[in-house]
PDB file of N, CA and C in Angstrom:
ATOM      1  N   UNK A   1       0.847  -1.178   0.000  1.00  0.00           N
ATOM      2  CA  UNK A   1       0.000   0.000   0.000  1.00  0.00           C
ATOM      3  C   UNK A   1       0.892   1.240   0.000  1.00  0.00           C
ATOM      4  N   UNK A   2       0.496   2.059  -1.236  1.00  0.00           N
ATOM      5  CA  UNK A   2       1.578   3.482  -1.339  1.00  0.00           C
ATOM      6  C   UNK A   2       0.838   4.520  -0.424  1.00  0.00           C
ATOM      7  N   UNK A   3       1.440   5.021   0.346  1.00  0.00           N
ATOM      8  CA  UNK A   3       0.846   6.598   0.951  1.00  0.00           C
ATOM      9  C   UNK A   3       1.095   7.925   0.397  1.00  0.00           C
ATOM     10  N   UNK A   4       0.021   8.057   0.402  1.00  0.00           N
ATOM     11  CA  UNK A   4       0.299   9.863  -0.268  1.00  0.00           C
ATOM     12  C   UNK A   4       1.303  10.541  -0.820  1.00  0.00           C
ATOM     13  N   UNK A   5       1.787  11.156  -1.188  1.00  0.00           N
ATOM     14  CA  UNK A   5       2.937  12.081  -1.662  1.00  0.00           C
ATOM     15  C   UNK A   5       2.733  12.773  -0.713  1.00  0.00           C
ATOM     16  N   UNK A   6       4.081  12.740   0.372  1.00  0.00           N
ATOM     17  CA  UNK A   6       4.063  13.681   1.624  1.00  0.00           C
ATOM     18  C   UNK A   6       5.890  13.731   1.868  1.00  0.00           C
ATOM     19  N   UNK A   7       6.047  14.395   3.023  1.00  0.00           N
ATOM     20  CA  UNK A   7       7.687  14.313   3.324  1.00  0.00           C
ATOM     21  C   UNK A   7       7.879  12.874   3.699  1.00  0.00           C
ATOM     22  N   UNK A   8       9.166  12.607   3.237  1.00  0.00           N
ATOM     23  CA  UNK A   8       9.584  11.178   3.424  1.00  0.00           C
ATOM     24  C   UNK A   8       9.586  10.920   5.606  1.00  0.00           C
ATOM     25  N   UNK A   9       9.681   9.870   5.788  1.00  0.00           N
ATOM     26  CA  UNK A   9       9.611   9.646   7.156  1.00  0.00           C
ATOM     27  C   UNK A   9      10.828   9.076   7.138  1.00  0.00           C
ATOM     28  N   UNK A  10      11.661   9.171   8.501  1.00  0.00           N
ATOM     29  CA  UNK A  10      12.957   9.294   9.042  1.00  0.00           C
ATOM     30  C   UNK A  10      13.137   7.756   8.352  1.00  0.00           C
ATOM     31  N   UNK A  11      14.165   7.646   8.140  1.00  0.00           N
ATOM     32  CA  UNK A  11      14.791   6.429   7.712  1.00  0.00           C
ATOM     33  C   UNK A  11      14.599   6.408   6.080  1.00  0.00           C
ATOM     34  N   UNK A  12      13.681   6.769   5.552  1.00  0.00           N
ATOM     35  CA  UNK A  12      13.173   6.632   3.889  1.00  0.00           C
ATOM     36  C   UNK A  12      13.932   7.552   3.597  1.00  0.00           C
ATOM     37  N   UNK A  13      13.976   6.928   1.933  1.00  0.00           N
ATOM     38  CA  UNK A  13      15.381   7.456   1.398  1.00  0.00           C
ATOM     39  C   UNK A  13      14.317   9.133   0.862  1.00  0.00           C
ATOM     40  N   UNK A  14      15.668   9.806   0.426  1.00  0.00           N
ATOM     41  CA  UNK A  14      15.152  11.442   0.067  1.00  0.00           C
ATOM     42  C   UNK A  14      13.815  11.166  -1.661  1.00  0.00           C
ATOM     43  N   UNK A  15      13.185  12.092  -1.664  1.00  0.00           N
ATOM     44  CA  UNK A  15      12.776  12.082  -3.231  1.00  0.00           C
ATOM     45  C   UNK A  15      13.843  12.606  -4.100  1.00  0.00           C
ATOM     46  N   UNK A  16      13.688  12.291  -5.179  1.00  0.00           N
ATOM     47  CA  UNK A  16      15.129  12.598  -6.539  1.00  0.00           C
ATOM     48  C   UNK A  16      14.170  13.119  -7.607  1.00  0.00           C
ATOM     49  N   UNK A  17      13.778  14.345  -7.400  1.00  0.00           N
ATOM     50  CA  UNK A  17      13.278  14.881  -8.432  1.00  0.00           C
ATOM     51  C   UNK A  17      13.846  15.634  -9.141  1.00  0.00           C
ATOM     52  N   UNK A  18      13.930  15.630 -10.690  1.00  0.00           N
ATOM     53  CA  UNK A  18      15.005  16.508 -11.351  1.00  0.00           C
ATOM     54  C   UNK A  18      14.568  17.749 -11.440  1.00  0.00           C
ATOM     55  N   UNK A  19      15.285  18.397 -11.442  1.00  0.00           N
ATOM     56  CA  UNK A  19      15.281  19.841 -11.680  1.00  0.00           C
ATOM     57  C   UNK A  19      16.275  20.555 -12.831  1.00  0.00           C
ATOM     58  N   UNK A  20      16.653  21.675 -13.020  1.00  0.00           N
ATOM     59  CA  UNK A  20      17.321  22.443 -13.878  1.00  0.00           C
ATOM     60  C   UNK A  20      18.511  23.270 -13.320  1.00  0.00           C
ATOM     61  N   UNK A  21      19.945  22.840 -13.983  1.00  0.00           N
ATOM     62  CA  UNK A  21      20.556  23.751 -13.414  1.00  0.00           C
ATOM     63  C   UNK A  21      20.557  25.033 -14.333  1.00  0.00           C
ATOM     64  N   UNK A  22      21.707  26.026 -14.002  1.00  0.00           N
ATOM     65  CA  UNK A  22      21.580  27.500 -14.741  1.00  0.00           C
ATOM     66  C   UNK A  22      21.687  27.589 -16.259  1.00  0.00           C
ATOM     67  N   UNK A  23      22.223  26.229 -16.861  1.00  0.00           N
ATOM     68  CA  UNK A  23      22.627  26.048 -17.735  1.00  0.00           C
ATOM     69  C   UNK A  23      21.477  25.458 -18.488  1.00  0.00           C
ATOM     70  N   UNK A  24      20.459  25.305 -17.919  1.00  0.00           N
ATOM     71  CA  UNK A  24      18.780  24.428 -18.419  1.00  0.00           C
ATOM     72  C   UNK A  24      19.489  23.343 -18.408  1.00  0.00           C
ATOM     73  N   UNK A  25      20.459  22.371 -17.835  1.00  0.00           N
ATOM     74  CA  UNK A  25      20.337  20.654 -18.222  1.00  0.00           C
ATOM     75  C   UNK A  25      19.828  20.531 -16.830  1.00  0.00           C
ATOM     76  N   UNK A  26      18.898  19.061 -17.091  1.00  0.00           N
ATOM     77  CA  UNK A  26      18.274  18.099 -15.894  1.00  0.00           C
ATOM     78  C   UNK A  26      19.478  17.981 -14.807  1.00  0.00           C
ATOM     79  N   UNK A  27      18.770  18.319 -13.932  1.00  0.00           N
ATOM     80  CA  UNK A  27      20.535  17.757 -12.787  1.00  0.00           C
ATOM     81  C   UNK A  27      18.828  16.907 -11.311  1.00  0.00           C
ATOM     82  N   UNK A  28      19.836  16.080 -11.658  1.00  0.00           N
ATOM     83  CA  UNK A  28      18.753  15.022 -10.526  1.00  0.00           C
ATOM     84  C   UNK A  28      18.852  15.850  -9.466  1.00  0.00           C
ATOM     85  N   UNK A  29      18.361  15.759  -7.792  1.00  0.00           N
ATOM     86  CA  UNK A  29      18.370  16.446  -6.877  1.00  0.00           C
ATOM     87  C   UNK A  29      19.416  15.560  -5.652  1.00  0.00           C
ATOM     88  N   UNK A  30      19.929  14.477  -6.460  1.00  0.00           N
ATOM     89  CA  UNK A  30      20.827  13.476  -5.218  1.00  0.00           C
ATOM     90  C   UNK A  30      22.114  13.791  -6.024  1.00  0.00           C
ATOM     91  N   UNK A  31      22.188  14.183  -6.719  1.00  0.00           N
ATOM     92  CA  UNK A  31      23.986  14.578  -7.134  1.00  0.00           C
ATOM     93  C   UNK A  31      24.315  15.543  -5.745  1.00  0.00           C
ATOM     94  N   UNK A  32      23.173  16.868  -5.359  1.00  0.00           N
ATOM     95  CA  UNK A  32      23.358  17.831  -4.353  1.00  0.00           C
ATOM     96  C   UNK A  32      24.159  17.040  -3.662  1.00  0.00           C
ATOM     97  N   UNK A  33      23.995  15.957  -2.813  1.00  0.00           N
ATOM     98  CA  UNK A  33      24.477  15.466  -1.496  1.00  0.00           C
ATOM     99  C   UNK A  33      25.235  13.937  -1.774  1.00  0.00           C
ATOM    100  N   UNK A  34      25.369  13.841  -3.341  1.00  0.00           N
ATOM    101  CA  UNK A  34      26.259  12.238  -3.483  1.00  0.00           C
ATOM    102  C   UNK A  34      27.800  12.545  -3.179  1.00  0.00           C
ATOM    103  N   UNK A  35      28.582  14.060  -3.161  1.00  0.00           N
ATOM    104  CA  UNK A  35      29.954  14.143  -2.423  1.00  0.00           C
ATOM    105  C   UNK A  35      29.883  14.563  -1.200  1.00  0.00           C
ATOM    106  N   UNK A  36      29.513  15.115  -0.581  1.00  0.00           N
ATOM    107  CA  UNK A  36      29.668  15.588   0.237  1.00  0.00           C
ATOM    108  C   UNK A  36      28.070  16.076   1.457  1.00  0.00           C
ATOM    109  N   UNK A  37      27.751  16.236   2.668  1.00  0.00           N
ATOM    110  CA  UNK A  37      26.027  16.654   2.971  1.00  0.00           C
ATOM    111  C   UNK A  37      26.250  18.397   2.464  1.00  0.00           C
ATOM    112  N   UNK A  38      24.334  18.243   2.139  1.00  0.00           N
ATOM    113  CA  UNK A  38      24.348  19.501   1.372  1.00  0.00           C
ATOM    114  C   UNK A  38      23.242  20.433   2.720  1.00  0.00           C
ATOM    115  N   UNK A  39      23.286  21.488   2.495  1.00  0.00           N
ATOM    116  CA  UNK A  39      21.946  21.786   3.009  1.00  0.00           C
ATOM    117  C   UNK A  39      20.956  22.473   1.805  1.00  0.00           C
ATOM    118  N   UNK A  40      20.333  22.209   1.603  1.00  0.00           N
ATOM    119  CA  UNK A  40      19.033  22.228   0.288  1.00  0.00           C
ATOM    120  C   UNK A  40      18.460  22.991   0.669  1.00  0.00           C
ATOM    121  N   UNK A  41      18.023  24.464   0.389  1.00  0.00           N
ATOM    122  CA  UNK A  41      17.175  25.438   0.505  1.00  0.00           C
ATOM    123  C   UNK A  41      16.498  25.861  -0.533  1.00  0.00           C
ATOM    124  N   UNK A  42      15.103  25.536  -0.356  1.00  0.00           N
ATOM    125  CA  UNK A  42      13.964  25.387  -1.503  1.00  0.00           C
ATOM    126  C   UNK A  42      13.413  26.923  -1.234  1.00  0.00           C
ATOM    127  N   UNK A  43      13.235  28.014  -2.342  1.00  0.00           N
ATOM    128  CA  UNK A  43      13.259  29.103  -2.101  1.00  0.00           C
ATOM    129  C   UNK A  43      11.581  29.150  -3.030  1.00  0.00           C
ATOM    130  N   UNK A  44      10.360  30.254  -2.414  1.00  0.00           N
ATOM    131  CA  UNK A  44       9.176  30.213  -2.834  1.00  0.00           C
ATOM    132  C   UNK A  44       9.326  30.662  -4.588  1.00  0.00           C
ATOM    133  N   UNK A  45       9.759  31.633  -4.966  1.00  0.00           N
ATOM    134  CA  UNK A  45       9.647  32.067  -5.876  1.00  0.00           C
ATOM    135  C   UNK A  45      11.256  33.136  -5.943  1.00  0.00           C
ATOM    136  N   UNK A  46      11.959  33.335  -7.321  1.00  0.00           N
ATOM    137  CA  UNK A  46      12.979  33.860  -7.343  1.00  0.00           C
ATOM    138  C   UNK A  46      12.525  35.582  -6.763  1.00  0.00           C
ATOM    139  N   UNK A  47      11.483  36.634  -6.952  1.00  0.00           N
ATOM    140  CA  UNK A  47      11.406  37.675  -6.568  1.00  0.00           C
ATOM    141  C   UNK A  47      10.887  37.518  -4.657  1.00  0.00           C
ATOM    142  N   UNK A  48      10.772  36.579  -4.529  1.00  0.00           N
ATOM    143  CA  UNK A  48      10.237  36.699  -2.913  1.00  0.00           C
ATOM    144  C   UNK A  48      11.166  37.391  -2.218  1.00  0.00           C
ATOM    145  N   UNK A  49      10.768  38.856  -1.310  1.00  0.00           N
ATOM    146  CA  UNK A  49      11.580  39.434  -0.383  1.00  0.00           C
ATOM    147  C   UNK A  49      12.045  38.474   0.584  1.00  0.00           C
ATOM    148  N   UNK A  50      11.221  37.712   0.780  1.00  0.00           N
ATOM    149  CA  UNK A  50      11.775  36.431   2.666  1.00  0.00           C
ATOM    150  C   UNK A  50      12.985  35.907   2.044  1.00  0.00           C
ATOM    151  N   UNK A  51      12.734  35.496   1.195  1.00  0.00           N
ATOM    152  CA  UNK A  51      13.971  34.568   0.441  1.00  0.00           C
ATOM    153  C   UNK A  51      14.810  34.873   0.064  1.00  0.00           C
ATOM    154  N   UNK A  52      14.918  36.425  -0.752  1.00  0.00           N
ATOM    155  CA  UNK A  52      16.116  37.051  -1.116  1.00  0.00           C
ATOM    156  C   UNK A  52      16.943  37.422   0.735  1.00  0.00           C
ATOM    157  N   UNK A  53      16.296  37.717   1.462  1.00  0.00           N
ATOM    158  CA  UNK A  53      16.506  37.704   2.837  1.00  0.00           C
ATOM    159  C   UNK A  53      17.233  36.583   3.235  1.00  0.00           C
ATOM    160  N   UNK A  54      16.697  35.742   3.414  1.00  0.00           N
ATOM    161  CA  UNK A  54      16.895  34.293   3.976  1.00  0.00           C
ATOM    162  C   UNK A  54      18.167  34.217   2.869  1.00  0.00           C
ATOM    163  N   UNK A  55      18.508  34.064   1.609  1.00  0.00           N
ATOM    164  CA  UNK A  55      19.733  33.842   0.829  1.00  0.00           C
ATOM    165  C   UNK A  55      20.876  34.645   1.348  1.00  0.00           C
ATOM    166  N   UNK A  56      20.464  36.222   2.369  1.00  0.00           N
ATOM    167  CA  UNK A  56      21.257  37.308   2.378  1.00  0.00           C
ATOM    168  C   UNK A  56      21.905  36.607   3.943  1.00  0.00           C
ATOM    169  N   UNK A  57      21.436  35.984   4.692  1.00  0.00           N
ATOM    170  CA  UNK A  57      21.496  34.949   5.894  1.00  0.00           C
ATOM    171  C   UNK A  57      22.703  33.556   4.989  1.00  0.00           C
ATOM    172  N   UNK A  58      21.765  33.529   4.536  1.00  0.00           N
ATOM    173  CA  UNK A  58      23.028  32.161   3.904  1.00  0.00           C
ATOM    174  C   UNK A  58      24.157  32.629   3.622  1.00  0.00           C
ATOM    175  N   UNK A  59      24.341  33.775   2.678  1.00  0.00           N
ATOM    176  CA  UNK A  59      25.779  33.866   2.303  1.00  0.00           C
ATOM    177  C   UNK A  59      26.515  34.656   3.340  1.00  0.00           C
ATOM    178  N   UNK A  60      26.202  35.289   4.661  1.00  0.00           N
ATOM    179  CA  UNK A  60      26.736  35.801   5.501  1.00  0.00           C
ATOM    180  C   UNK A  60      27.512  34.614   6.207  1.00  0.00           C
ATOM    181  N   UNK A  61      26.752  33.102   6.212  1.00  0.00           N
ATOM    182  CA  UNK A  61      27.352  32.307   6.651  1.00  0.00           C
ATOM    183  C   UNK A  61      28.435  31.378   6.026  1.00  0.00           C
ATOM    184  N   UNK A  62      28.091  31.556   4.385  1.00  0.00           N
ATOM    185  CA  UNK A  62      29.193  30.994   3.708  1.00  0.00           C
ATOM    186  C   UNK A  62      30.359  30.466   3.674  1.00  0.00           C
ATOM    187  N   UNK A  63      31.398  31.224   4.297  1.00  0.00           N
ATOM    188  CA  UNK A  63      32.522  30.593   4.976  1.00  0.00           C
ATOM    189  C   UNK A  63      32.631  29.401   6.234  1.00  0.00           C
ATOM    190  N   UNK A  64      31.296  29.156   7.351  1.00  0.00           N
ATOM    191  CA  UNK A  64      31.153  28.504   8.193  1.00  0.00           C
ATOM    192  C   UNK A  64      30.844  27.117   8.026  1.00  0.00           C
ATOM    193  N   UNK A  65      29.816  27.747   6.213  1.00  0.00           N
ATOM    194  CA  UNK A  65      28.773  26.363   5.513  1.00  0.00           C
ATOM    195  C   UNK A  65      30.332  25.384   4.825  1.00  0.00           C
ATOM    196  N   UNK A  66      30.941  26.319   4.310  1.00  0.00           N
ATOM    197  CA  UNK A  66      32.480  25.706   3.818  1.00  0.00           C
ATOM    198  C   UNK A  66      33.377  24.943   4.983  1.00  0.00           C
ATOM    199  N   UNK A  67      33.856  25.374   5.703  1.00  0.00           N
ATOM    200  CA  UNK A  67      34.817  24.516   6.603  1.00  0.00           C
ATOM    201  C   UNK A  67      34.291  23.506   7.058  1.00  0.00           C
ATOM    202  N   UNK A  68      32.570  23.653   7.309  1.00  0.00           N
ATOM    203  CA  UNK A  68      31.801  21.997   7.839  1.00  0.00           C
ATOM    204  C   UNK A  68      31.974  21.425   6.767  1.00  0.00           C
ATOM    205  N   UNK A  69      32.263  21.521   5.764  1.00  0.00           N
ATOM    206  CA  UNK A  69      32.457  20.608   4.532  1.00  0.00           C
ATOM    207  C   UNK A  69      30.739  20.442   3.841  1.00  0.00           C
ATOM    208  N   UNK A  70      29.839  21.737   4.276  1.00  0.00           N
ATOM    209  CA  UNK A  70      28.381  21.380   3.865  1.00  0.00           C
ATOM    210  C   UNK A  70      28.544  21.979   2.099  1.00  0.00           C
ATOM    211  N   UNK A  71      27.800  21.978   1.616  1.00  0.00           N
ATOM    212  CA  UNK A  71      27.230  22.377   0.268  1.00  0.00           C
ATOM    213  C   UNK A  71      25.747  22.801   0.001  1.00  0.00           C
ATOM    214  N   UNK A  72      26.092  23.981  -0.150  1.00  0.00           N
ATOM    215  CA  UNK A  72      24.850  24.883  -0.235  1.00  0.00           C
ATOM    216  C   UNK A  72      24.277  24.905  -1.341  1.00  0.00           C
ATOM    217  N   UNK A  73      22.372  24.326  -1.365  1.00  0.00           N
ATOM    218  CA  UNK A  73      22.025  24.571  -3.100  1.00  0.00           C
ATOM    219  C   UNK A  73      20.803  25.363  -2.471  1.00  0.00           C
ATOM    220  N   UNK A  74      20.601  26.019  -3.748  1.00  0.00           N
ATOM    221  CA  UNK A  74      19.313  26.901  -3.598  1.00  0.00           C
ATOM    222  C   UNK A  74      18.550  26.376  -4.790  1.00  0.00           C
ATOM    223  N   UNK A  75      17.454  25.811  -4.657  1.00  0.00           N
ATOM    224  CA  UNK A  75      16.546  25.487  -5.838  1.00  0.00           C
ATOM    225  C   UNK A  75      15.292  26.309  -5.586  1.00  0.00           C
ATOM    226  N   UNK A  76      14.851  27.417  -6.762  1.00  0.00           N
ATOM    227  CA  UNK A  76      13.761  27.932  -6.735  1.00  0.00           C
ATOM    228  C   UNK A  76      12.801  27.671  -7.780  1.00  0.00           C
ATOM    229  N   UNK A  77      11.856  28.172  -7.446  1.00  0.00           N
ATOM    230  CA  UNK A  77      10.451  27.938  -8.436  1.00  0.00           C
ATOM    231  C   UNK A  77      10.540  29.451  -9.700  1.00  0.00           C
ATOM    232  N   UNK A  78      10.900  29.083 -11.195  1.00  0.00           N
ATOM    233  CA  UNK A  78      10.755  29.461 -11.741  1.00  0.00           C
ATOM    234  C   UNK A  78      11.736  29.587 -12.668  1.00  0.00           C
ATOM    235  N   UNK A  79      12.135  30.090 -13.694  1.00  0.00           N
ATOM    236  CA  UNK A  79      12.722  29.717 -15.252  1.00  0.00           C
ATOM    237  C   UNK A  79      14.470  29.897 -14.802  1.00  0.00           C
ATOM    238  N   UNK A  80      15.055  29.591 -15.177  1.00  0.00           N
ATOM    239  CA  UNK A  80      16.768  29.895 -14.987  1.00  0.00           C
ATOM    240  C   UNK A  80      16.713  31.533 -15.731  1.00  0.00           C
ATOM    241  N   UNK A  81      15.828  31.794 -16.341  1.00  0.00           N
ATOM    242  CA  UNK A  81      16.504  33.511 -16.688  1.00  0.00           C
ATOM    243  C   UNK A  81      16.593  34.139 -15.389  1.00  0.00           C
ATOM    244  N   UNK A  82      15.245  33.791 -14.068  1.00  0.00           N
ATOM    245  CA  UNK A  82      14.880  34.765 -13.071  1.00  0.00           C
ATOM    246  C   UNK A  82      15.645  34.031 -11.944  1.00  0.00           C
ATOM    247  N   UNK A  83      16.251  32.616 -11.930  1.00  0.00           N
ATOM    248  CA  UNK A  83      17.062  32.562 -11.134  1.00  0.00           C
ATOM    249  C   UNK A  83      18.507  33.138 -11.154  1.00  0.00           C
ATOM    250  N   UNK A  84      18.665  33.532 -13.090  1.00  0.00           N
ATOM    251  CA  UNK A  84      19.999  34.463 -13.071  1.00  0.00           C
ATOM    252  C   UNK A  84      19.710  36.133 -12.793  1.00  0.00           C
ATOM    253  N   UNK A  85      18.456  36.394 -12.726  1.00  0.00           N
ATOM    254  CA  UNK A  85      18.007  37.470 -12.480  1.00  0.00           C
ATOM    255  C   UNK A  85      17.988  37.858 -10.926  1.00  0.00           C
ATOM    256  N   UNK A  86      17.825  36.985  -9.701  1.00  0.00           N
ATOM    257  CA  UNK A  86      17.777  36.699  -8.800  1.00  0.00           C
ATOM    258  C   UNK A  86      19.228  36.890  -8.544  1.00  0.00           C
ATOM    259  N   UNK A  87      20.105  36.449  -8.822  1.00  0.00           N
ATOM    260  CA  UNK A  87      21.563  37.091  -8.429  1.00  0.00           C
ATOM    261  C   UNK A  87      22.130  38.245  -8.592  1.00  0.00           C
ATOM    262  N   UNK A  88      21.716  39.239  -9.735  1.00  0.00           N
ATOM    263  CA  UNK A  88      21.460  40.061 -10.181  1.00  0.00           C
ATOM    264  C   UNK A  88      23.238  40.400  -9.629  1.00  0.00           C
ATOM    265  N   UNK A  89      23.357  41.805  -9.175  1.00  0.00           N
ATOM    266  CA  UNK A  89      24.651  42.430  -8.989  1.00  0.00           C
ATOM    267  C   UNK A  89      25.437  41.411  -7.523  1.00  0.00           C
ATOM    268  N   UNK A  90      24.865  41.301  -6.825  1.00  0.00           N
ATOM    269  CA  UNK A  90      25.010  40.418  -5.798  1.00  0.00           C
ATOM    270  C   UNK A  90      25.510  39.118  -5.863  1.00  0.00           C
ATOM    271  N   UNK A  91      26.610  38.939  -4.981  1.00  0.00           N
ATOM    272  CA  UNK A  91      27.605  37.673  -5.185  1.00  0.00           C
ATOM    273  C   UNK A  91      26.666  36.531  -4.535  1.00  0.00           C
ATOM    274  N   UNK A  92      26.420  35.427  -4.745  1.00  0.00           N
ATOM    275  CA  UNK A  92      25.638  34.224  -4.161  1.00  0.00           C
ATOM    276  C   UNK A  92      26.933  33.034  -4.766  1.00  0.00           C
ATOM    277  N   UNK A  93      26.880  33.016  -3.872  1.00  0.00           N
ATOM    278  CA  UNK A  93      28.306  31.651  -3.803  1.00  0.00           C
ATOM    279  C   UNK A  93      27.810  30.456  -3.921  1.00  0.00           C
ATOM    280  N   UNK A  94      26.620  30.047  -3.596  1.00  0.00           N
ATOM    281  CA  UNK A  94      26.274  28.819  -3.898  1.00  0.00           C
ATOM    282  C   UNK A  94      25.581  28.286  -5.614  1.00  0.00           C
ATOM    283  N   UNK A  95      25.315  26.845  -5.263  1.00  0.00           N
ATOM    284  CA  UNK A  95      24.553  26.593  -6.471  1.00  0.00           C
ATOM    285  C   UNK A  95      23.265  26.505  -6.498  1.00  0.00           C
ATOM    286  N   UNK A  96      22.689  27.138  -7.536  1.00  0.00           N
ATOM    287  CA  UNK A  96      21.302  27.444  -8.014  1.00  0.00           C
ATOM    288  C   UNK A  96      20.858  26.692  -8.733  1.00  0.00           C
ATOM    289  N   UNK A  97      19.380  25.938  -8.657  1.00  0.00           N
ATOM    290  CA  UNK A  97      19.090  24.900  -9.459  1.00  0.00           C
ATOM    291  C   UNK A  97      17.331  25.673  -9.563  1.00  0.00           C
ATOM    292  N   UNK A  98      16.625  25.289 -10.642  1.00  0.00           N
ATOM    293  CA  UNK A  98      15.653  25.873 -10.835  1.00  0.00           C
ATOM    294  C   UNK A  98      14.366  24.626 -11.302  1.00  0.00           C
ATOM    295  N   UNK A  99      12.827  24.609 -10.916  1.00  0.00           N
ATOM    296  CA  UNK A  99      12.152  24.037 -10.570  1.00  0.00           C
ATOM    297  C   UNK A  99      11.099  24.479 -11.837  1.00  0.00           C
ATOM    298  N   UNK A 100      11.414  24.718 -13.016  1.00  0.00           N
ATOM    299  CA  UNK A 100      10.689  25.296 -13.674  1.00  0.00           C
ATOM    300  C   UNK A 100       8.658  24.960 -13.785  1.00  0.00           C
ATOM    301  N   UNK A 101       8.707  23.507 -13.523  1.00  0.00           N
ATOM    302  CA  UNK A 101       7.270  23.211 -13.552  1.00  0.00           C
ATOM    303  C   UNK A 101       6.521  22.667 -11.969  1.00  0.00           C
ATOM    304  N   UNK A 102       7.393  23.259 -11.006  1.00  0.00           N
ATOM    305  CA  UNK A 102       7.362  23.422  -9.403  1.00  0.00           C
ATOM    306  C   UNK A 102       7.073  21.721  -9.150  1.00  0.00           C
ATOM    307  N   UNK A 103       7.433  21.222  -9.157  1.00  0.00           N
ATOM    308  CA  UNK A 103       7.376  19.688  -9.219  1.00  0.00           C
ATOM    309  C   UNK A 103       8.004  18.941  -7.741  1.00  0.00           C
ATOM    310  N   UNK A 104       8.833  20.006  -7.703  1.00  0.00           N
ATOM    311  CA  UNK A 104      10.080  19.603  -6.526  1.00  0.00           C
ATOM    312  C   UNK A 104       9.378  19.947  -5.269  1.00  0.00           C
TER     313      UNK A 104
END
């Protein structure tokens, strides 16, 4: 018996849904964490103020996320133009992966 599409429960493996990197190719969502643990930050939409916020929090920590040996991805909802638009003048050190048909 399958249950719902919900968050996985402790022990079950992650979902692997593909997504898009900046470049538009498919990049599965378990490459994120097959070298090294990642922390995965699923962002609402590329113009959301919380999130451009919350990203402005992440990269303050950047150097801390590095020496734990973590890997930072940001996957948002919407086309790779507005996730390159979303970086705009502003340095974002991590990797950006994009959710174009919000699936993820």
């Amino acid at each position: 018996m399958s249950r719902p599409h919900v968050s996985p429960l402790v022990g079950e493996p992650a979902p692997n849904p593909t997504v898009k990197d900046l470049r538009g190719r498919p990049y599965p969502m378990d490459q994120c964490w097959s070298e090294r643990p990642a922390l995965i930050s699923f962002l609402r939409y590329f113009g959301c103020p919380f999130c451009q916020a919350w990203v402005g929090r992440l990269v303050r920590k950047a150097d801390a996320f590095e020496r734990a040996g973590v890997r930072v991805v940001l996957v948002g909802q919407g086309t790779v133009g507005e996730a390159m638009g979303f970086t705009g003048p502003r340095r974002v050190p991590f990797d950006m992966l994009v959710d174009e048909d919000r699936s993820s």
